[in-house]
C-alpha atoms as a PDB file:
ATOM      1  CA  UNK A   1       5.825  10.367  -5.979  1.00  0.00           C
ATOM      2  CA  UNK A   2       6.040   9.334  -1.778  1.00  0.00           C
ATOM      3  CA  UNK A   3       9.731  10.758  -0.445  1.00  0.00           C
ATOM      4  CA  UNK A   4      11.324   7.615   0.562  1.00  0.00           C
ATOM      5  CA  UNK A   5      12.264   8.884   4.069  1.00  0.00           C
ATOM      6  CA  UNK A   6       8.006   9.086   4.802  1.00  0.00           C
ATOM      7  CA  UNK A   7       7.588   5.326   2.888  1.00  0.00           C
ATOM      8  CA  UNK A   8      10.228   4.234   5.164  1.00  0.00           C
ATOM      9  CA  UNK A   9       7.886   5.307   8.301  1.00  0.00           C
ATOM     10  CA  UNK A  10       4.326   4.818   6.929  1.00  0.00           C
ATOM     11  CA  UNK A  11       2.663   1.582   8.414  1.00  0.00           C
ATOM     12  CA  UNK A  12      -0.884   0.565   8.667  1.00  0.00           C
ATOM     13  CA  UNK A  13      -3.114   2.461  10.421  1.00  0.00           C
ATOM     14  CA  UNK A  14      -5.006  -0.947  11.061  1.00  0.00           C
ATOM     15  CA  UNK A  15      -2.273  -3.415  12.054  1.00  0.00           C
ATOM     16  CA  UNK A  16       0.728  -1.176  12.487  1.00  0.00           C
ATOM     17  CA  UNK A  17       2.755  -3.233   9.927  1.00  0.00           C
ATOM     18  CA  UNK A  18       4.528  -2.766   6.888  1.00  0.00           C
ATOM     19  CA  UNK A  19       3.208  -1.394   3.900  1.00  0.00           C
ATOM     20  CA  UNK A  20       3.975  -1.980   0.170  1.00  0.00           C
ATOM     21  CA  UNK A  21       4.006   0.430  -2.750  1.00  0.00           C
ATOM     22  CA  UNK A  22       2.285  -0.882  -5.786  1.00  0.00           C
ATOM     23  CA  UNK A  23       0.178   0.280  -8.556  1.00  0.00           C
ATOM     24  CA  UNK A  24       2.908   2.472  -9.750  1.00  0.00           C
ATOM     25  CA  UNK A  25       3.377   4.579  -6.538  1.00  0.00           C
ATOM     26  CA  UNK A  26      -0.674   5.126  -6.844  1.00  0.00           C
ATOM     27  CA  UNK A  27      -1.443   3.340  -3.430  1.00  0.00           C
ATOM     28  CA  UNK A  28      -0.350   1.736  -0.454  1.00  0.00           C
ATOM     29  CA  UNK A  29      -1.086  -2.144   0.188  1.00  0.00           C
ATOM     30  CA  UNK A  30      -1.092  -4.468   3.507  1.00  0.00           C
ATOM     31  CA  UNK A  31      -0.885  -7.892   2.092  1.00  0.00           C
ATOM     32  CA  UNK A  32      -1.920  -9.163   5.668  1.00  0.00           C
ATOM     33  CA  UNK A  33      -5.362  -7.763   5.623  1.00  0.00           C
ATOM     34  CA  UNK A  34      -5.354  -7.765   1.837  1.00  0.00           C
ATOM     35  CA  UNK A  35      -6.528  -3.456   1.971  1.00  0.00           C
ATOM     36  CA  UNK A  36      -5.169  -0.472   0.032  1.00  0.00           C
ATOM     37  CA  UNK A  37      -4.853   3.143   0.588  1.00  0.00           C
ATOM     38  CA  UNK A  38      -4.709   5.693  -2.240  1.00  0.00           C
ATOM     39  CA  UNK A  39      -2.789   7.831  -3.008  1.00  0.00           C
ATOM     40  CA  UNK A  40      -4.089  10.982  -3.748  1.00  0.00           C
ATOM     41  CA  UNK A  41      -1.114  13.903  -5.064  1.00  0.00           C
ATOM     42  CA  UNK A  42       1.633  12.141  -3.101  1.00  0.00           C
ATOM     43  CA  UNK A  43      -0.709  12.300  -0.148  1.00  0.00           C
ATOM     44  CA  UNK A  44      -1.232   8.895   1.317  1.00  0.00           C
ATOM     45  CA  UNK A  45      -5.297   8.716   2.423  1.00  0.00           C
ATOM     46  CA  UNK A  46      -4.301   5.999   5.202  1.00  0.00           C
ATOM     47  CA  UNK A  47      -7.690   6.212   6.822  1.00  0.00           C
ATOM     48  CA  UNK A  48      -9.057   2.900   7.766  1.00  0.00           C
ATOM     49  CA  UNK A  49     -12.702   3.386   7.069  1.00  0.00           C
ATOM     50  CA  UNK A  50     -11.355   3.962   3.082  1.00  0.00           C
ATOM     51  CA  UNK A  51      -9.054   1.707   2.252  1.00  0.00           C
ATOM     52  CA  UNK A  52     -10.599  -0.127   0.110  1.00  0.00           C
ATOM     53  CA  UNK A  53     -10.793  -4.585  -0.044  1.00  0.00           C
ATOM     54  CA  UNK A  54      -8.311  -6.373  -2.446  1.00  0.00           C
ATOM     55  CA  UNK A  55      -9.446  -9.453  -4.093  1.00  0.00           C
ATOM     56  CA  UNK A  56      -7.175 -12.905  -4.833  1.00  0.00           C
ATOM     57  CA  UNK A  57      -6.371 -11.602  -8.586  1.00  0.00           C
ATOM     58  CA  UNK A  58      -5.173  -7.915  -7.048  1.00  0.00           C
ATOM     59  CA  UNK A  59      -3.892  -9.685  -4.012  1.00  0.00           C
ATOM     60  CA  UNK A  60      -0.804 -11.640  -6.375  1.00  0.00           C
ATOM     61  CA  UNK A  61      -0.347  -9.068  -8.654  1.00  0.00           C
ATOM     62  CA  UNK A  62       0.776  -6.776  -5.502  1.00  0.00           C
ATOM     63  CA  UNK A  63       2.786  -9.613  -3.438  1.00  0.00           C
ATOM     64  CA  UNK A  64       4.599 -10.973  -6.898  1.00  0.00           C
ATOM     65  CA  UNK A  65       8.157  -9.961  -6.947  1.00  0.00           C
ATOM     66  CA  UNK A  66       8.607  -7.642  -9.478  1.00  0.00           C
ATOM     67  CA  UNK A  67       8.171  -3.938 -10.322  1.00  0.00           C
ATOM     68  CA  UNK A  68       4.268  -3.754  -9.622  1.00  0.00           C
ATOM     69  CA  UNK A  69       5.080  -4.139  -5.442  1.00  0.00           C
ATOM     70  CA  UNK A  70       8.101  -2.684  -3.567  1.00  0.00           C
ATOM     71  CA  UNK A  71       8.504  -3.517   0.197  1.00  0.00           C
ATOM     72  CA  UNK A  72       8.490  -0.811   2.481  1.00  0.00           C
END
């Protein structure tokens, strides 16, 4: 699991902004550009080049309120 104190400090590499935790702590999402980062052994790969696209299903999964997304 991400120590809070660096979730609290991670943004997009991309757009700067705000980041959400979803896929049970397993990646990093930016609802405004609809990409995720992995997470790879608490290690977040925030590397624009491979984040990878989100599609519409994905997309309200993550941004539903709820356990599945948690605004960082």
């Amino acid at each position: 699991m991400i120590d809070e104190k660096l979730l609290d400090i991670l943004v997009c590499p991309a757009d700067q902004g705000p980041l959400l935790l979803v896929d049970d702590g397993q990646a990093l999402y930016n609802p405004r550009l609809r990409r995720a980062y992995r997470i790879e052994d608490g290690i977040p790969v925030l590397l624009v080049d491979q984040a990878r696209d989100v599609g519409d299903d994905e997309h309200a999964r993550f941004t539903a309120p709820g356990p599945s997304a948690a605004p960082r």
